[in-house]
Protein backbone atom coordinates (compact mmCIF):
# COMPACT_ATOMS: atom_id res chain seq x y z
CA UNK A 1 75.14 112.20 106.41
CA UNK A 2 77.81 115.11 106.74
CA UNK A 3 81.37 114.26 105.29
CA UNK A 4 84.31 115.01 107.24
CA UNK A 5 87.03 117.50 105.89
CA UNK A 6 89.87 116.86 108.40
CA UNK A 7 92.98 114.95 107.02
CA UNK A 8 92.21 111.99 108.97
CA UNK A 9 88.70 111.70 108.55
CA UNK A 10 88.35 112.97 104.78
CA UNK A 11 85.42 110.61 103.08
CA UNK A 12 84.26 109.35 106.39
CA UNK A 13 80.45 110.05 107.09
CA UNK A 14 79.34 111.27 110.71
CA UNK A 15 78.84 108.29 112.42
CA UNK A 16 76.97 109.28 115.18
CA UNK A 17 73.18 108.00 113.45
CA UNK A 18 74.85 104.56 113.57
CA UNK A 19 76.04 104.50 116.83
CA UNK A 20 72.39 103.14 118.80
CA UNK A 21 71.48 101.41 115.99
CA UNK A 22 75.18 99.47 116.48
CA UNK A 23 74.89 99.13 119.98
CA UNK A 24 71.25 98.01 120.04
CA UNK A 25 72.13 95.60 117.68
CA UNK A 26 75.27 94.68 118.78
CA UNK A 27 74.97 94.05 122.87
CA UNK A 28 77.52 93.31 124.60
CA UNK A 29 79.68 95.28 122.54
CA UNK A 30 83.05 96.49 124.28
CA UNK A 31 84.38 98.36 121.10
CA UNK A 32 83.86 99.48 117.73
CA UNK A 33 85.77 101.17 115.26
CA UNK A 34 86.48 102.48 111.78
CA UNK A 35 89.16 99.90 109.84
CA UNK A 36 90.19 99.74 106.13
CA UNK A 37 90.42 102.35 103.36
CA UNK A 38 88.64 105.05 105.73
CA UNK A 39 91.49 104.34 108.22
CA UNK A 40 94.42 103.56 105.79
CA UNK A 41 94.11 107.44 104.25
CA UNK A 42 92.69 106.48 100.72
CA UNK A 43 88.90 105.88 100.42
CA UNK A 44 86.81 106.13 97.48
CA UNK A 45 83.75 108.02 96.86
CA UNK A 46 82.34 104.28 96.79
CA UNK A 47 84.15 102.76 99.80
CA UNK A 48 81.57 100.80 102.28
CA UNK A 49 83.04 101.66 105.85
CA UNK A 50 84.94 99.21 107.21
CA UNK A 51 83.86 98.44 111.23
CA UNK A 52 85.48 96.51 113.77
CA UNK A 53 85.25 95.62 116.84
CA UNK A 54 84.69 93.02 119.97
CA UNK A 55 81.93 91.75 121.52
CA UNK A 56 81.22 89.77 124.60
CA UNK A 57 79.73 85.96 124.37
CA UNK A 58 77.77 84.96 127.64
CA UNK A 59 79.13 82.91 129.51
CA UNK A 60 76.61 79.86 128.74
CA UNK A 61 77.88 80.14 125.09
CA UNK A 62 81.16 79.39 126.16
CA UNK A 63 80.15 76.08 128.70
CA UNK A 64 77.11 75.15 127.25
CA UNK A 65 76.30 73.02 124.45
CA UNK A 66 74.91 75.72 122.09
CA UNK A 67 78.29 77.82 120.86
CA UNK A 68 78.52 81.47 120.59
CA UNK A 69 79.64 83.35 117.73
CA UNK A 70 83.36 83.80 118.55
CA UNK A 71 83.17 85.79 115.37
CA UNK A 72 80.28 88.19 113.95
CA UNK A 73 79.98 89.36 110.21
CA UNK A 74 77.08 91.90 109.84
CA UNK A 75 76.49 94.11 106.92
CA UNK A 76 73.45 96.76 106.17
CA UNK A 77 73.07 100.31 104.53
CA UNK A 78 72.15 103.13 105.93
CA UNK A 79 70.59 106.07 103.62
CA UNK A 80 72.91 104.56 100.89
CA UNK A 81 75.66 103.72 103.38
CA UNK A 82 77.20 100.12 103.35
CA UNK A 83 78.12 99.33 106.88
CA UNK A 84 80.64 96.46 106.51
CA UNK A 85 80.70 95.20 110.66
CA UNK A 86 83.42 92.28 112.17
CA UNK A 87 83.81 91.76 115.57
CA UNK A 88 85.29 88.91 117.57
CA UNK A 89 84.41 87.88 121.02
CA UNK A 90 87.03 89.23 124.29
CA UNK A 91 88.98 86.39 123.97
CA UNK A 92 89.55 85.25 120.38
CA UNK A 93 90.35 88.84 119.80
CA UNK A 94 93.26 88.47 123.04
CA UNK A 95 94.45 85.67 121.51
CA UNK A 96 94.65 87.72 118.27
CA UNK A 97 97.00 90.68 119.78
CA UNK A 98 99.73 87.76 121.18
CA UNK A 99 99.75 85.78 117.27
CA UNK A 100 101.98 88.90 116.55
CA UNK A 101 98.50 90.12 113.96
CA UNK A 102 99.22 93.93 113.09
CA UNK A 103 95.53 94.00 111.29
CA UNK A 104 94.24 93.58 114.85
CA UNK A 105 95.92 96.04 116.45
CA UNK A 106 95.44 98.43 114.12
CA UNK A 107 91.66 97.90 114.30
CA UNK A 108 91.86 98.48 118.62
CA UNK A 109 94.11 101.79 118.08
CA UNK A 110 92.12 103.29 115.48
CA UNK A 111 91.53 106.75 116.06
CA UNK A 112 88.02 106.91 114.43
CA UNK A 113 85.89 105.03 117.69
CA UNK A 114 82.24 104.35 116.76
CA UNK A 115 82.07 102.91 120.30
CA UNK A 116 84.30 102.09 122.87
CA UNK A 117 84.12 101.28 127.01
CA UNK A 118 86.75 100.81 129.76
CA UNK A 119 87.55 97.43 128.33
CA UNK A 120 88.57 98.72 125.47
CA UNK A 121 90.89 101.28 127.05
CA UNK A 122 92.57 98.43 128.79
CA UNK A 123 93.00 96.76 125.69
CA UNK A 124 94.49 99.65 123.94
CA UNK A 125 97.01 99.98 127.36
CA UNK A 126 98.41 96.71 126.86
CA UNK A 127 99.44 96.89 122.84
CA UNK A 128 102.55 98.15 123.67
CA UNK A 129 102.93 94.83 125.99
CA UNK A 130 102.20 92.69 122.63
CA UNK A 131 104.33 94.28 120.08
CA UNK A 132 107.62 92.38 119.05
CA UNK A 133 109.98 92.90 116.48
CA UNK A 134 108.29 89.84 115.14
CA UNK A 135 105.37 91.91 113.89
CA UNK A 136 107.70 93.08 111.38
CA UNK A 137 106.62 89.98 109.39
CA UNK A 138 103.05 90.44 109.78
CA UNK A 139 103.59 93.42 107.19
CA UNK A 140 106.09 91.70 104.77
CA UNK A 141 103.66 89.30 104.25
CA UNK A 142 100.89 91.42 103.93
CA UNK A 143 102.21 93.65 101.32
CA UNK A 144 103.70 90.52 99.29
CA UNK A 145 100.02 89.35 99.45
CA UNK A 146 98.50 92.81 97.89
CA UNK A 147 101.46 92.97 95.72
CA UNK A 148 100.63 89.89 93.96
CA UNK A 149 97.29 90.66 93.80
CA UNK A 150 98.19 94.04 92.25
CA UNK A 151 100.64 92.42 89.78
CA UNK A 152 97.18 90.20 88.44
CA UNK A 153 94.68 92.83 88.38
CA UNK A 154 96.90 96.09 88.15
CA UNK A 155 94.40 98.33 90.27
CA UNK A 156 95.24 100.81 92.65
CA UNK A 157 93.75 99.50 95.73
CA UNK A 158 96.44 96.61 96.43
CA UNK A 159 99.34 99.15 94.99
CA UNK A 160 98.55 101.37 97.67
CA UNK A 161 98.03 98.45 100.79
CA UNK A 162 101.36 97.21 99.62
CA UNK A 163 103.06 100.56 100.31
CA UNK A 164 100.66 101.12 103.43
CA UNK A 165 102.08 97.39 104.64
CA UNK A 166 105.46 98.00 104.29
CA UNK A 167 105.81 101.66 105.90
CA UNK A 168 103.45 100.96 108.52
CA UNK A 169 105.80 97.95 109.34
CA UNK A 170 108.94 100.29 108.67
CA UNK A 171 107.75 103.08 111.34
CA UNK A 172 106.72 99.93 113.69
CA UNK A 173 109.82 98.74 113.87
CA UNK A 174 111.78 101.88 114.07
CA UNK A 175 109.88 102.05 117.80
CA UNK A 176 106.94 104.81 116.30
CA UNK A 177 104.01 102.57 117.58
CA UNK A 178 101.05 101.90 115.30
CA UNK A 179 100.13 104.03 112.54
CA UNK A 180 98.25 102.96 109.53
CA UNK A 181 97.25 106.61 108.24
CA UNK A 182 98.96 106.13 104.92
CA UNK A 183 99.09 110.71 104.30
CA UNK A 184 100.88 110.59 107.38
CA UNK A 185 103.22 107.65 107.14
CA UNK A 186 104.55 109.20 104.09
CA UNK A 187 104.99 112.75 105.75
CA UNK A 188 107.34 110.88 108.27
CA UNK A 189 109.66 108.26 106.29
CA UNK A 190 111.39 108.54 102.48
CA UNK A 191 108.79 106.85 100.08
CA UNK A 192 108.13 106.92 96.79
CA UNK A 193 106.91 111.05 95.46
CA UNK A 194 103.88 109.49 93.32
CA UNK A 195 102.07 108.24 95.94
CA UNK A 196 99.80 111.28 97.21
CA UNK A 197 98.72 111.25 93.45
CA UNK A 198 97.89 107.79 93.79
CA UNK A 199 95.50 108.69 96.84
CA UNK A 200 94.02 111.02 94.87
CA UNK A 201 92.75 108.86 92.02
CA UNK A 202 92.17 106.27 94.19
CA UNK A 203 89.69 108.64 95.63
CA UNK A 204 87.85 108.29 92.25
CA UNK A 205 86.79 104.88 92.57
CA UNK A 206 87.25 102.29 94.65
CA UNK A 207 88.21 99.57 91.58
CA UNK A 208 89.85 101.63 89.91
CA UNK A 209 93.35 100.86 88.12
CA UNK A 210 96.85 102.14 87.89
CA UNK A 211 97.33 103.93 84.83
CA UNK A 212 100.53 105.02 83.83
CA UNK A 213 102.42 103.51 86.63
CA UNK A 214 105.31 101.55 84.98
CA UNK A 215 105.62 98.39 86.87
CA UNK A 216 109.15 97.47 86.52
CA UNK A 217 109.66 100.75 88.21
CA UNK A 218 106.92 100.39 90.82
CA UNK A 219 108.40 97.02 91.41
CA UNK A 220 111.78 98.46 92.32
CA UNK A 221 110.23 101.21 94.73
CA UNK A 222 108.90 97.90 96.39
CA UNK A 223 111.71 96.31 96.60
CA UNK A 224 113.16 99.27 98.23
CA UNK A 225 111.14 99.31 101.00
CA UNK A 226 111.00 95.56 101.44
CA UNK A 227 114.84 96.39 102.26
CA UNK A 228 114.17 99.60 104.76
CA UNK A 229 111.83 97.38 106.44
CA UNK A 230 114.04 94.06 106.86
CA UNK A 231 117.19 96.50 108.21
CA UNK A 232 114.87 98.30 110.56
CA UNK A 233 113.77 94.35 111.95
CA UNK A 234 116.97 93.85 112.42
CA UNK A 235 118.17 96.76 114.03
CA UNK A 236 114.57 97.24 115.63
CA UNK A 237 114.93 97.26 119.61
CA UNK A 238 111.40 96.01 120.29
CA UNK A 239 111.43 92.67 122.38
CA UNK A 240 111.23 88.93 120.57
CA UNK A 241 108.01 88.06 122.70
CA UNK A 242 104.87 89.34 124.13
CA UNK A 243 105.11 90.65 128.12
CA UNK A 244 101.34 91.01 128.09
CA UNK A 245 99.55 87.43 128.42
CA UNK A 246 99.02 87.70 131.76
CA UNK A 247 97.56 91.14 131.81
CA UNK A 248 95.27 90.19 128.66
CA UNK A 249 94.55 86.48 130.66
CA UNK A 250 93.14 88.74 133.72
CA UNK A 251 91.18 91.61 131.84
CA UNK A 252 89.53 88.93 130.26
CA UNK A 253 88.73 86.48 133.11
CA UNK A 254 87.42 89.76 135.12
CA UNK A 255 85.15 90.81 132.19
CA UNK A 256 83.99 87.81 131.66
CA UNK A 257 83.09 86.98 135.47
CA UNK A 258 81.98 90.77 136.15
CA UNK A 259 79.11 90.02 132.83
């Protein structure tokens, strides 16, 4: 598979031999895309890829007495490829985007589509309609999560989702709109100077740890931006609730009814 060179897609393979086996596999699939490391900016040379997505359940599935899958794990490899692939069905995933869940919009406005259709442009239309200011603690927690994580095992991977956490949630809340591209989050708000030469050793192994990164001071840069991102909450002009449940009860009514 050919390796793309662009900023945005450096480590990613061409996707393109995966796309019929996906959607063959897959049916009714309304979108799929690239998540994770790929997406965040810092893959290794041994990151799986990372898909998500959302499929459609029939509607006997949903009425009958044998259940759909509201959610589908599915993982293969593909000439040495491991294909990582999560998708939830239309409406689990709608009532995803209104629990204030970053992760899942992230996943719907990724810029690196395996697969997408009209539904999936709708959905993409109405994130602005679910973001709140309340989404800024959707990314606090996160990046306490992978801090923790980073302060037992001390490898690079959580350092760098804690720093992707908070300044995705910074730039969120400062009215920027979605953007989990970690190379350019840090080309567009203050952060910490060592952390393009953390992307590059990341880019080593997947595993691998944080050497010579002094965690008192680490901790401090943290802290820092746990700060910039609680003042830009609370300054943050983005409404307290959701103006899209309506919109997201009709798209997914009329796909369901037009299937």
């Amino acid at each position: 598979m050919t390796i793309h060179a662009d900023p945005l897609h450096a480590g990613l393979p061409d996707l393109s031999p995966v796309l019929a086996e996906l959607t063959a596999r897959e049916q009714p699939l309304l979108f799929a895309t690239v998540s994770g490391a790929h997406l965040y900016g810092f893959p290794s040379r041994d990151s799986d890829v990372d898909l998500r997505g959302v499929h459609l359940l029939p509607l006997a599935d949903l009425i009958g007495l044998r259940e759909g899958e509201e959610t589908r794990t599915r993982m293969w490899n593909r000439e040495g490829l491991e294909l990582d692939l999560v998708t939830h069905d239309l409406l689990k995933f709608c009532r995803l985007m209104l629990r204030r869940n970053g992760y899942v919009l992230e996943q719907l406005l990724s810029p690196l589509v395996v697969h997408t259709s009209a539904v999936h442009r709708e959905l993409a239309s109405l994130a602005p309609g679910v973001i709140t200011r309340q989404h800024g603690h959707h990314y606090r927690g996160f990046a306490a999560t992978q801090w923790r994580l980073y302060e037992r095992n001390g490898e690079l991977k959580p350092l760098l989702y804690t720093f992707r956490a908070l300044l995705t949630g910074i730039r969120l809340m400062r009215g920027g709109g979605v953007e989990a591209h970690l190379p350019t989050l840090i080309s567009q708000i203050t952060a910490p100077a060592y952390l393009p030469e953390l992307i590059e050793a990341k880019a080593v192994a997947e595993h691998g740890p944080a050497t010579g990164m002094g965690i008192a001071h680490v901790a401090r840069d943290v802290e820092t931006l746990h700060a910039v991102l609680d003042e830009a909450q609370a300054a943050s002009r983005l409404p307290d609730e959701s103006t899209a449940h309506d919109a997201l009860h009709d798209l997914a009514v009329r796909t369901r009814v037009a299937a």
